[in-house]
Protein backbone atom coordinates (compact mmCIF):
# COMPACT_ATOMS: atom_id res chain seq x y z
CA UNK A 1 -33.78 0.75 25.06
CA UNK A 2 -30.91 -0.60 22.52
CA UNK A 3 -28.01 -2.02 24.12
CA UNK A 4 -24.80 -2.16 21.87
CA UNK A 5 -23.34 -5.82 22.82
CA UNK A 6 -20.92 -6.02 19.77
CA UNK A 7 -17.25 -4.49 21.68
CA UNK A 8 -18.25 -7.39 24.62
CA UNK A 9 -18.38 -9.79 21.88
CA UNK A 10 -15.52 -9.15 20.45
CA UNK A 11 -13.89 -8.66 23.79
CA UNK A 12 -15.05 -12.51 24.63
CA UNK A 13 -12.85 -13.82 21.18
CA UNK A 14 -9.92 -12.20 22.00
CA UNK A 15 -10.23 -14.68 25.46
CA UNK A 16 -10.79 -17.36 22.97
CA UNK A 17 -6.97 -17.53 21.29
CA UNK A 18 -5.48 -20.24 23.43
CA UNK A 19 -8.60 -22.48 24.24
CA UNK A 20 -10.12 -25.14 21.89
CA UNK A 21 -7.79 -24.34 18.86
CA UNK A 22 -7.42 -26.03 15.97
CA UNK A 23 -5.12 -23.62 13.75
CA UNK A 24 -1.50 -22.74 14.14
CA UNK A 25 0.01 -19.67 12.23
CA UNK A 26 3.64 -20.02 12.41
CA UNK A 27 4.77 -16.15 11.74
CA UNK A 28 8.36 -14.79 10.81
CA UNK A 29 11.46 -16.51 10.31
CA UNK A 30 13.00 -19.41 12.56
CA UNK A 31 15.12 -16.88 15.08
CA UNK A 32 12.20 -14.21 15.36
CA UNK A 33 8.79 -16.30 14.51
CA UNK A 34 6.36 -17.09 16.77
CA UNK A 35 3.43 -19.69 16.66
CA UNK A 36 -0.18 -18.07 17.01
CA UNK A 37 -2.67 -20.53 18.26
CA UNK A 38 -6.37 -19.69 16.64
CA UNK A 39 -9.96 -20.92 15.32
CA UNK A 40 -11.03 -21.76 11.81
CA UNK A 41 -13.99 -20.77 11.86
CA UNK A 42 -13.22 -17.90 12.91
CA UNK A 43 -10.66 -17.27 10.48
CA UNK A 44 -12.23 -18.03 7.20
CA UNK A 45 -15.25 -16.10 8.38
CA UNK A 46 -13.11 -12.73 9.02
CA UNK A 47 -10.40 -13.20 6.30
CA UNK A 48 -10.41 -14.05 2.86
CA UNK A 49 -7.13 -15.10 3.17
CA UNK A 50 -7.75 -17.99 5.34
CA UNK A 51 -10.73 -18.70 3.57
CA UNK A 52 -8.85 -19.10 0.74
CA UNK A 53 -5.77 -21.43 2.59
CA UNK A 54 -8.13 -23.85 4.07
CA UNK A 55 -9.66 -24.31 0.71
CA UNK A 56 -6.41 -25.09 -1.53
CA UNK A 57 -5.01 -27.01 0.79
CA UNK A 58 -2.04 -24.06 1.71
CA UNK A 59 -2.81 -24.58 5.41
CA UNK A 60 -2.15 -28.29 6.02
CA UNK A 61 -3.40 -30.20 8.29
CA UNK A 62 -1.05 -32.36 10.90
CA UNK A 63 -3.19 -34.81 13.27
CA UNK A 64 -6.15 -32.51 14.20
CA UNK A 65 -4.67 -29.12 13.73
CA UNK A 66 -4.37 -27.11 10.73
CA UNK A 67 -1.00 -25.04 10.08
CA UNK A 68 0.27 -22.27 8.27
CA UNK A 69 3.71 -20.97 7.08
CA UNK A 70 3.86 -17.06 6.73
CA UNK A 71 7.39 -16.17 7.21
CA UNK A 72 7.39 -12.79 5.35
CA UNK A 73 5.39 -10.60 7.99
CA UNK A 74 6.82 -9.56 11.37
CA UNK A 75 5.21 -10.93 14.85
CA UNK A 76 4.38 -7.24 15.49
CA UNK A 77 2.40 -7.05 12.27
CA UNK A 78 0.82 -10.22 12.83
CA UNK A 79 -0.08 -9.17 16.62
CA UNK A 80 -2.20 -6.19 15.32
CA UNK A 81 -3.72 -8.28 12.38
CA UNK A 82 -4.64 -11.11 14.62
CA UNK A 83 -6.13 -8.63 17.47
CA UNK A 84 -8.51 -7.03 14.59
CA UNK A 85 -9.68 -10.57 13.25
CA UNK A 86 -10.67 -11.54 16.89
CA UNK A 87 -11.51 -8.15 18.17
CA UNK A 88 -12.15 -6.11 15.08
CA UNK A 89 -9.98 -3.12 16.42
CA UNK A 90 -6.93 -1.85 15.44
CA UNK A 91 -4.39 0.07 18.28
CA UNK A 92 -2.44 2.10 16.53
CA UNK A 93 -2.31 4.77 19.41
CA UNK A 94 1.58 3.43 19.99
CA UNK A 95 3.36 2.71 16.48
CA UNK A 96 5.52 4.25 14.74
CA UNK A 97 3.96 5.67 11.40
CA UNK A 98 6.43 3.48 9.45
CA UNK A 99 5.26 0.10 11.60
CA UNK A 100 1.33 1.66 9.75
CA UNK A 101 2.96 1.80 6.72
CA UNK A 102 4.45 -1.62 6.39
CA UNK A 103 1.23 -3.12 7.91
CA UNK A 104 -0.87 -1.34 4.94
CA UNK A 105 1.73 -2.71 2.72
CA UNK A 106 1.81 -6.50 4.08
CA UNK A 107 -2.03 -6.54 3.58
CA UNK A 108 -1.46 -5.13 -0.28
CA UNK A 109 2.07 -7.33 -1.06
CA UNK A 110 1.83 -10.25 -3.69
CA UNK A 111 2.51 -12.91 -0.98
CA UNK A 112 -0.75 -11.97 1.11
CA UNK A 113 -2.50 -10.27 -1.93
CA UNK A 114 -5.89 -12.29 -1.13
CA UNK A 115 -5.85 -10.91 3.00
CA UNK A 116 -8.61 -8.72 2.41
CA UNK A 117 -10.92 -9.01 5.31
CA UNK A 118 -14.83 -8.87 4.80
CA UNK A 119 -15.57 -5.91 7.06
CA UNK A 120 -14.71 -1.86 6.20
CA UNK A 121 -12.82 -0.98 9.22
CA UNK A 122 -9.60 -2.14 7.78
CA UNK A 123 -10.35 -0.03 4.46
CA UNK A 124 -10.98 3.11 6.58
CA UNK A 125 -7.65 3.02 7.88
CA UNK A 126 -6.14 2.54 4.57
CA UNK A 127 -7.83 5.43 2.86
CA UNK A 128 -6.70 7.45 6.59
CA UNK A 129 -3.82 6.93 5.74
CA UNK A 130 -3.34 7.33 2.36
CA UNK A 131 -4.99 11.22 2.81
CA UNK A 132 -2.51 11.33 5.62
CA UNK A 133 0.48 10.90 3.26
CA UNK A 134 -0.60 12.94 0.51
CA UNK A 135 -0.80 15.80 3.20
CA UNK A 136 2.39 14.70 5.35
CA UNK A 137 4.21 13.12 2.48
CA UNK A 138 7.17 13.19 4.98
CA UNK A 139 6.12 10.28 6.33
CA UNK A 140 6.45 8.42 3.45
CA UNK A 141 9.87 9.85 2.53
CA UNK A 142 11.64 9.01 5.86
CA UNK A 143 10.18 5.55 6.23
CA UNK A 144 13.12 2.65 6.12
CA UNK A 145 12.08 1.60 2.99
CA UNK A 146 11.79 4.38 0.50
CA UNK A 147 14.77 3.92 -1.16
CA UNK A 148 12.92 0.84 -2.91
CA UNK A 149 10.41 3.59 -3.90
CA UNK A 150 12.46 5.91 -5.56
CA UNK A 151 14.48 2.75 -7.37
CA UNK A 152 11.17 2.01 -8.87
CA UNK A 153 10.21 5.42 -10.36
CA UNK A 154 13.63 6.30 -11.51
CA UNK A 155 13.10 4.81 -15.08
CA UNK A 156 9.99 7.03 -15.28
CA UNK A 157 11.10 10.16 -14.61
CA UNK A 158 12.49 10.92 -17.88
CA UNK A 159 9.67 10.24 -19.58
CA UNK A 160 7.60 12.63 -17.80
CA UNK A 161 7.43 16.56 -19.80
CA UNK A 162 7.84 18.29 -16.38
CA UNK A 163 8.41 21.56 -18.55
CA UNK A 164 4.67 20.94 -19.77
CA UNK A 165 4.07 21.60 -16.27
CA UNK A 166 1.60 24.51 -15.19
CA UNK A 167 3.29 26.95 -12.80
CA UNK A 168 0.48 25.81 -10.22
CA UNK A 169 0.76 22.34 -10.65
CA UNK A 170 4.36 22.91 -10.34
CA UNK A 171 3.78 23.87 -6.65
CA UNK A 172 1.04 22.00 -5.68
CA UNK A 173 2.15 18.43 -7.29
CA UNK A 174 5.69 18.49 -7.41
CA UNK A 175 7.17 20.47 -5.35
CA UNK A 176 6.09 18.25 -2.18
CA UNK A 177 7.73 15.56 -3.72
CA UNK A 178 10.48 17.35 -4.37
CA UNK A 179 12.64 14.25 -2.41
CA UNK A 180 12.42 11.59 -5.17
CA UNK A 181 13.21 13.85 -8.12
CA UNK A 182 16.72 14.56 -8.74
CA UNK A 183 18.87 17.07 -7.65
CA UNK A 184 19.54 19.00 -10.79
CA UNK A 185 16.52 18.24 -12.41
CA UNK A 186 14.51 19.95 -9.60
CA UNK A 187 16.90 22.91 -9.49
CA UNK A 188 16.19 23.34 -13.18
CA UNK A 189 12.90 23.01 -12.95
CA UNK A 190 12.57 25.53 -9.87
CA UNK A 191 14.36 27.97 -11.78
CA UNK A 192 12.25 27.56 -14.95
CA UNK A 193 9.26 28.35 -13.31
CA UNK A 194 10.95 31.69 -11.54
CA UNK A 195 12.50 33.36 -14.80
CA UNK A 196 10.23 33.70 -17.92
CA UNK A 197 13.65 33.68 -20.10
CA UNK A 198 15.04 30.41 -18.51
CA UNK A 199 16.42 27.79 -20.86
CA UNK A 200 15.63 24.39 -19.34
CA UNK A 201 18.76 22.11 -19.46
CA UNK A 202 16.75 18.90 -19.42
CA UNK A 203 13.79 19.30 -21.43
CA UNK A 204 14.55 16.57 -24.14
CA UNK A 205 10.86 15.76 -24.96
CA UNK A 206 8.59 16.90 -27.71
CA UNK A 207 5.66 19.05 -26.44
CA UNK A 208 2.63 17.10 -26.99
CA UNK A 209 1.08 17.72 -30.44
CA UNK A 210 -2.99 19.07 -30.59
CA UNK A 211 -5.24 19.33 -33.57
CA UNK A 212 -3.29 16.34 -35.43
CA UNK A 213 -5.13 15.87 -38.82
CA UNK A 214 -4.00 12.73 -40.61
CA UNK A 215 -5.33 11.20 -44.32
CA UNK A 216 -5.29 7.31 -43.04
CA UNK A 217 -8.12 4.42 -43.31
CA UNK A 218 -6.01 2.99 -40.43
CA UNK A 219 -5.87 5.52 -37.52
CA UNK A 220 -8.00 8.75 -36.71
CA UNK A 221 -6.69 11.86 -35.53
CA UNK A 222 -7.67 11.16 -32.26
CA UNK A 223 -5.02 8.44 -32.50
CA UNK A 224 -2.79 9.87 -34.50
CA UNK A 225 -2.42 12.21 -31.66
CA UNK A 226 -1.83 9.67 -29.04
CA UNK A 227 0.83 8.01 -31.01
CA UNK A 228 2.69 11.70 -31.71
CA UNK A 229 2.89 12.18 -27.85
């Protein structure tokens, strides 16, 4: 008979945050921060991240303890990252879907680009979740922090030859994210793909040219074609 002793392990390290520590994580800013007490070895072995800190010298270390700044993730955040490092679960059975979102996007943001941890679990949830906003993407629309989102595309939407746009693709592809394209634009578009005899009022861009054939020693048509589009 196999007996499965892994969850009891990990149920022993949670037990082990406040004994024998030798790392402090101080977490968010000075009125809502909080000071994690941890291991390590236990750190660098589970996270990259840490790995990498106690290498270059970003964790310093003050008489026999080693401590880290990380003031732009929340205590919350931090809770659930800490729990899957010592535990290697994640509870998720309570939060908000915007509280999964910005913990997806703390582990991805430039500041903790490197906290990639060594096991999959953490890369199943991700790829969860990212099928669960391409189906729901009202989740992603209502979260606190979209407006960032649509700031960011806004100089690319122009650029884009939605008129080039199958009438299927129309439906499946755009129309869900009908929320971040604007108001008029969408109208027009909608209406475009209704009435065979519409006249689209934003459709400033050249239809993409095919079969280019070009006398050059420099480019190929291939090219040439690219650079016409």
């Amino acid at each position: 008979m196999v007996t499965q002793f892994l969850p009891y392990l990990s149920q022993d390290l949670t037990e082990l945050n406040k004994k024998n520590y030798d790392f402090i994580i101080k977490v968010g800013n000075n009125d809502n921060g909080k000071e994690f007490c941890a291991h390590s070895i236990i750190l660098e072995t589970r996270s990259t991240y840490f790995e990498d800190a106690l290498s270059n010298g970003k964790a310093r270390k003050v008489n026999n303890n080693f401590i880290l700044d990380i003031p732009d993730i929340s205590v919350n955040l931090f809770n659930i990252l800490i729990s899957y490092i010592y535990g290697g679960t994640i509870n998720i059975d309570h939060k908000e879907a915007a509280d999964i979102l910005n913990l997806l996007m703390v582990v991805k943001s430039s500041s903790l680009k490197n906290f990639s941890f060594k096991y999959s679990d953490f890369t199943k949830l991700q790829n969860y979740w990212t099928t669960t906003i391409c189906e729901q993407s009202e989740i992603l629309f209502n979260a606190t922090n979209f407006t960032s989102v649509e700031k960011t595309i806004d100089d690319f939407i122009p650029n884009v030859r939605f008129y080039d746009i199958s009438s299927d693709n129309f439906y499946h592809k755009i129309m869900p994210y009908s929320v971040i394209l604007p108001k008029d634009l969408y109208q027009d578009l909608s209406i475009y793909h209704l009435l065979s005899n519409w006249q689209p009022k934003f459709n400033n861009l050249r239809p993409r040219e095919n079969n280019i054939t070009i006398d050059s020693k420099l480019i190929n048509d291939e090219q040439a074609e690219l650079i016409s589009s």
